[in-house]
N, C-alpha and C. Protein backbone atom coordinates (compact mmCIF):
# COMPACT_ATOMS: atom_id res chain seq x y z
N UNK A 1 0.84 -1.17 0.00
CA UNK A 1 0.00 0.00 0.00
C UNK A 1 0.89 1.24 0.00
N UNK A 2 0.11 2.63 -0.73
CA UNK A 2 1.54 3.17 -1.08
C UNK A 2 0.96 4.43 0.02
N UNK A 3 1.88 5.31 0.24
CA UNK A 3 1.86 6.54 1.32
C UNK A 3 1.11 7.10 1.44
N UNK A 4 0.63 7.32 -0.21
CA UNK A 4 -0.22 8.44 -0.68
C UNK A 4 -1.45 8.00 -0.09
N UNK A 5 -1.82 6.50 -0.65
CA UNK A 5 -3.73 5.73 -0.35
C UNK A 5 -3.29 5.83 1.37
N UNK A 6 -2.63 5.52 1.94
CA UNK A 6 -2.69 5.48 3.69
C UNK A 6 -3.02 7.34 4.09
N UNK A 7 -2.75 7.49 3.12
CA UNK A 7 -2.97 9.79 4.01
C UNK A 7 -4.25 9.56 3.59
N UNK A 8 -4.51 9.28 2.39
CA UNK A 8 -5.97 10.04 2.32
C UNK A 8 -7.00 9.05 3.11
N UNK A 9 -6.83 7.95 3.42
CA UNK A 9 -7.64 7.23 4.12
C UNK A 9 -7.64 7.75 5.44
N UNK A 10 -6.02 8.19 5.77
CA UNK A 10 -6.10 8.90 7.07
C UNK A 10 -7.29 10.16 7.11
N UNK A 11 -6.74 10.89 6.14
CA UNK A 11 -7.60 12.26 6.22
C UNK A 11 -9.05 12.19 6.03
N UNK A 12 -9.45 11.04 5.44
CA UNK A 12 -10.83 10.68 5.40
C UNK A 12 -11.42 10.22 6.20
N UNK A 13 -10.43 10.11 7.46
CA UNK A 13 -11.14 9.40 8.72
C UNK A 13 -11.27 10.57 9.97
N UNK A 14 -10.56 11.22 9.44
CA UNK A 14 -10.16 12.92 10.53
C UNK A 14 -11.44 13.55 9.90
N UNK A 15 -11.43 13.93 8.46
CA UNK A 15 -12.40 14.41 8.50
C UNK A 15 -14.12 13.97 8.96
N UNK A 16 -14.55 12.87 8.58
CA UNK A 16 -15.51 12.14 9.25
C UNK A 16 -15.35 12.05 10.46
N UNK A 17 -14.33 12.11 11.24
CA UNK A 17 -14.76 12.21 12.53
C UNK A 17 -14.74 14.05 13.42
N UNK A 18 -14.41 14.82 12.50
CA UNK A 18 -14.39 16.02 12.85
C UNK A 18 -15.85 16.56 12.13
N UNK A 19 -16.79 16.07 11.02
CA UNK A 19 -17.99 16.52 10.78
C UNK A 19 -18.81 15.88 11.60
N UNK A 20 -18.58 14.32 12.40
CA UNK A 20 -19.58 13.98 13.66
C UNK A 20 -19.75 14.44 14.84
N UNK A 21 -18.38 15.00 15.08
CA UNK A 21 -18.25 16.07 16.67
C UNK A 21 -19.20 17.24 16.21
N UNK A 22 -18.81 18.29 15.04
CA UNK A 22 -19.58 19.39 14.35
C UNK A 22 -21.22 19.26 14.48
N UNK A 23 -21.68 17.84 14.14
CA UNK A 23 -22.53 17.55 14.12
C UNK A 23 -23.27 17.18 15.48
N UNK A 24 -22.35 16.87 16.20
CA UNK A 24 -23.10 16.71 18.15
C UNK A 24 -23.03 17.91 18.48
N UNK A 25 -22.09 19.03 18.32
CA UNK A 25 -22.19 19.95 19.03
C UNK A 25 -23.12 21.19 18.66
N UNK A 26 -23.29 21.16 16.94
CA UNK A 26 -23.88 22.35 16.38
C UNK A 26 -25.18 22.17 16.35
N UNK A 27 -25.67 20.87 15.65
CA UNK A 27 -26.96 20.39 15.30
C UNK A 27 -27.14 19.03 16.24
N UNK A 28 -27.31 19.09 17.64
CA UNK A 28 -27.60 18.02 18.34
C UNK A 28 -29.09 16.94 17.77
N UNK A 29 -30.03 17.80 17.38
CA UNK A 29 -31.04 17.04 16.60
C UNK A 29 -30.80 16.45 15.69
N UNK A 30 -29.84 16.64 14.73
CA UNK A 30 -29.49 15.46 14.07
C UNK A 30 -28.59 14.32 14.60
N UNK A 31 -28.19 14.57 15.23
CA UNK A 31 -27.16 13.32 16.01
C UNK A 31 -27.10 12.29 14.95
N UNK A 32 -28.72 12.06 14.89
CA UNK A 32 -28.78 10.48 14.18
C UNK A 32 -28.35 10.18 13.13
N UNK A 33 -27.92 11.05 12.54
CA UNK A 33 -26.99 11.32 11.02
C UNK A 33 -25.32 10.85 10.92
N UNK A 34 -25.29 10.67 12.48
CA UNK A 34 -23.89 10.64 13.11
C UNK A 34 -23.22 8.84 12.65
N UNK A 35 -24.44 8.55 12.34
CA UNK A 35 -24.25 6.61 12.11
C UNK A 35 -23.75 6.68 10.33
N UNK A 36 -24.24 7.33 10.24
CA UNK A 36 -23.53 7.60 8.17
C UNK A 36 -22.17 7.81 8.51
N UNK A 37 -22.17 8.97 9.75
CA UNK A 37 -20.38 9.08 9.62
C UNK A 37 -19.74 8.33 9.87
N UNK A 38 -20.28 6.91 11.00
CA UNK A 38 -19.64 6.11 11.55
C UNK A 38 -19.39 4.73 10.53
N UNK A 39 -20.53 4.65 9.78
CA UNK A 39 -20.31 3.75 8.81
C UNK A 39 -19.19 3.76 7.77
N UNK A 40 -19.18 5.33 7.60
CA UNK A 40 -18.16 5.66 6.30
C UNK A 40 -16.89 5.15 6.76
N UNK A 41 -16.60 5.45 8.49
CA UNK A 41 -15.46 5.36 8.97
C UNK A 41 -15.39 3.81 8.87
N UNK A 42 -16.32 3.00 9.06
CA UNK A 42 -15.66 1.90 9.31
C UNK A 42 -15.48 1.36 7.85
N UNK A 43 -16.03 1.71 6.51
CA UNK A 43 -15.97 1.42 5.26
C UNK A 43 -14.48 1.46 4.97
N UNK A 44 -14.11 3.10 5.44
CA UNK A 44 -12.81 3.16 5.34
C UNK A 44 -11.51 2.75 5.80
N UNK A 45 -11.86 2.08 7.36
CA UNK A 45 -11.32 1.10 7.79
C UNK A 45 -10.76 0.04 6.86
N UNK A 46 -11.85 -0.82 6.50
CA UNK A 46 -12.11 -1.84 6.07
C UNK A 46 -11.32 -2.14 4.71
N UNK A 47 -12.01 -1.09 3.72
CA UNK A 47 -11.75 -1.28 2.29
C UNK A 47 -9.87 -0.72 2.35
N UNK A 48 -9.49 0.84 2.97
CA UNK A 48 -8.53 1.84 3.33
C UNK A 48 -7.45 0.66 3.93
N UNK A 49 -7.64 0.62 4.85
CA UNK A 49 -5.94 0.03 5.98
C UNK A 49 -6.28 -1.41 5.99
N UNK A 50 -7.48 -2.38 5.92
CA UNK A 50 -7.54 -3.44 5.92
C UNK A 50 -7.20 -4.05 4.57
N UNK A 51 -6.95 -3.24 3.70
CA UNK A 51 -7.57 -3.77 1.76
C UNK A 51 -8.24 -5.29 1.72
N UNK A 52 -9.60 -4.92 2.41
CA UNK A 52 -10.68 -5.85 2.09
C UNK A 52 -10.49 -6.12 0.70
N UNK A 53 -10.58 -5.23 -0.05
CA UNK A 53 -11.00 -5.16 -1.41
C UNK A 53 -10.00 -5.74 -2.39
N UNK A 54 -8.74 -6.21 -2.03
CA UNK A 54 -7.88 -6.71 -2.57
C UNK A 54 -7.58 -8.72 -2.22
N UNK A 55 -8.36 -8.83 -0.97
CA UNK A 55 -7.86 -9.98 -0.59
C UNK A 55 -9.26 -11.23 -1.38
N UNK A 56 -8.77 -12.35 -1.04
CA UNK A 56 -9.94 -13.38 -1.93
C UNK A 56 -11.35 -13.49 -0.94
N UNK A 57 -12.49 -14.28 -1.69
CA UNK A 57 -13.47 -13.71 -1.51
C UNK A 57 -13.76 -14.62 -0.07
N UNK A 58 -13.22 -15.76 0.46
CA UNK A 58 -12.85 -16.24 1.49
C UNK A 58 -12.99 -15.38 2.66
N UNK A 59 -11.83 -14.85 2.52
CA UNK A 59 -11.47 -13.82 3.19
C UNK A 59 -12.53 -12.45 3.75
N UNK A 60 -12.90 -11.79 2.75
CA UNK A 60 -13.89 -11.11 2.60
C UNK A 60 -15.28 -12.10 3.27
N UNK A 61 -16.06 -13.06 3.02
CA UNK A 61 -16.44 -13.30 3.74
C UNK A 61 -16.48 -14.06 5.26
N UNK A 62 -15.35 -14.37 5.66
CA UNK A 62 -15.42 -14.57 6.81
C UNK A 62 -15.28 -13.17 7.84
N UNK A 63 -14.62 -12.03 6.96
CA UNK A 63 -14.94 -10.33 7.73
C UNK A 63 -16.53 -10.08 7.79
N UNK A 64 -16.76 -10.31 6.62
CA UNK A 64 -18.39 -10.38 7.11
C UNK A 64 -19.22 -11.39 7.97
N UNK A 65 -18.72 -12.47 8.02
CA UNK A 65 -19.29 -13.33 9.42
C UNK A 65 -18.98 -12.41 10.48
N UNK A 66 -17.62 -11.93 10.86
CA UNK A 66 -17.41 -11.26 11.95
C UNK A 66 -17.78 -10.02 12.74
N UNK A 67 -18.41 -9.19 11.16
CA UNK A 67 -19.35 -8.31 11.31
C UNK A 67 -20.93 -8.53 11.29
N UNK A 68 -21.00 -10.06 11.17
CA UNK A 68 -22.63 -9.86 11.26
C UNK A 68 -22.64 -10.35 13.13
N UNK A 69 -21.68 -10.97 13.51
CA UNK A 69 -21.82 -11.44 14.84
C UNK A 69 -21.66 -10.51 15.72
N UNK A 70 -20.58 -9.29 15.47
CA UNK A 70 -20.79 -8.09 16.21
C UNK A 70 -21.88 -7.40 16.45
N UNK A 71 -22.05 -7.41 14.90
CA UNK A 71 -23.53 -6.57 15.15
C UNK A 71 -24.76 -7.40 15.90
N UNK A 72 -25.08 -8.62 15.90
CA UNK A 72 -26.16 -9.38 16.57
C UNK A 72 -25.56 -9.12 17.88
N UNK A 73 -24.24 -9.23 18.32
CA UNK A 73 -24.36 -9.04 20.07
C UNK A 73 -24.57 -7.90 20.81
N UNK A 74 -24.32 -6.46 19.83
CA UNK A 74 -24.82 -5.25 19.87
C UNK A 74 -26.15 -4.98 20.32
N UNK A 75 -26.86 -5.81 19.16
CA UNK A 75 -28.44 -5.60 19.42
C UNK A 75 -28.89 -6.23 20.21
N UNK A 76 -28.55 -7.20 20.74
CA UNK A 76 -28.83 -7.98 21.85
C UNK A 76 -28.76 -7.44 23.07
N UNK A 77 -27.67 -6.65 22.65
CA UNK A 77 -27.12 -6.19 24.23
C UNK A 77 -27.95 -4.60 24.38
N UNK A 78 -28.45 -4.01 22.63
CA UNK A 78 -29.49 -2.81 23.22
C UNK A 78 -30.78 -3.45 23.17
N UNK A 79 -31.26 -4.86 23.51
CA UNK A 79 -32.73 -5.06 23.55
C UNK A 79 -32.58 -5.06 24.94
N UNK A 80 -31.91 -5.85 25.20
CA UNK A 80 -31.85 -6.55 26.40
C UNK A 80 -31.94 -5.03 27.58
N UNK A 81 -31.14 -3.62 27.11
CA UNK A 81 -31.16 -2.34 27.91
C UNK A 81 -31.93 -1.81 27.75
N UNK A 82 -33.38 -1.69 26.75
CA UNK A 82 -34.42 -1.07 26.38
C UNK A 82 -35.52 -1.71 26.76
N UNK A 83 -35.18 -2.81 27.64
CA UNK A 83 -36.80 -3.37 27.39
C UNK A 83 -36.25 -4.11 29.35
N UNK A 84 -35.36 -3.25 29.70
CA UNK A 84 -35.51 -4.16 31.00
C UNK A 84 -36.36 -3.10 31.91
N UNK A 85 -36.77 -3.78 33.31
CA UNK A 85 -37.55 -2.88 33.85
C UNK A 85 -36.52 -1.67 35.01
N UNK A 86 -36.83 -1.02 35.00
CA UNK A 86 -36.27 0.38 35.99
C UNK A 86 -35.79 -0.56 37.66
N UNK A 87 -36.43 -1.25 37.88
CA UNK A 87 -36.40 -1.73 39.52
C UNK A 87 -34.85 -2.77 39.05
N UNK A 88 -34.37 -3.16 38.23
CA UNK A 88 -33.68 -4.38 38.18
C UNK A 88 -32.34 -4.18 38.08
């Protein structure tokens, strides 16, 4: 990977995370807009410093097993905080 693709992935991750702070602090009602930024970041993760996009399709899907299991223990873990009762 050459210097150049590692900066701009860098700078693409500074900036997305400097328009989600902008975005909590200026426009708190949108917050929820804040998950696009977080996605991009992890796109850029992924595709950027991981080169998903270069390795075989193996590969690529067992990152996606690993991301679908994150995400199920996530939601699990916000049902399980949204739906318990106040006394417990």
């Amino acid at each position: 990977m050459s210097l150049r693709n590692l900066l701009l992935t860098y700078l693409g991750l500074i900036s997305l995370l400097a328009a989600n702070v902008l975005l909590a602090l200026w426009l708190p009602a949108w917050s929820d807009w804040a998950l696009l930024g977080a996605a991009g970041q992890a796109a850029l993760l992924l595709f950027g410093f991981m080169q998903l996009g270069q390795h075989s399709a193996l590969v690529r899907f067992f990152a996606l097993g690993a991301g679908f299991w994150l995400l199920l223990m996530f939601t699990l873990t916000l049902i399980d905080l949204l739906t318990r009762k106040a006394g417990f």
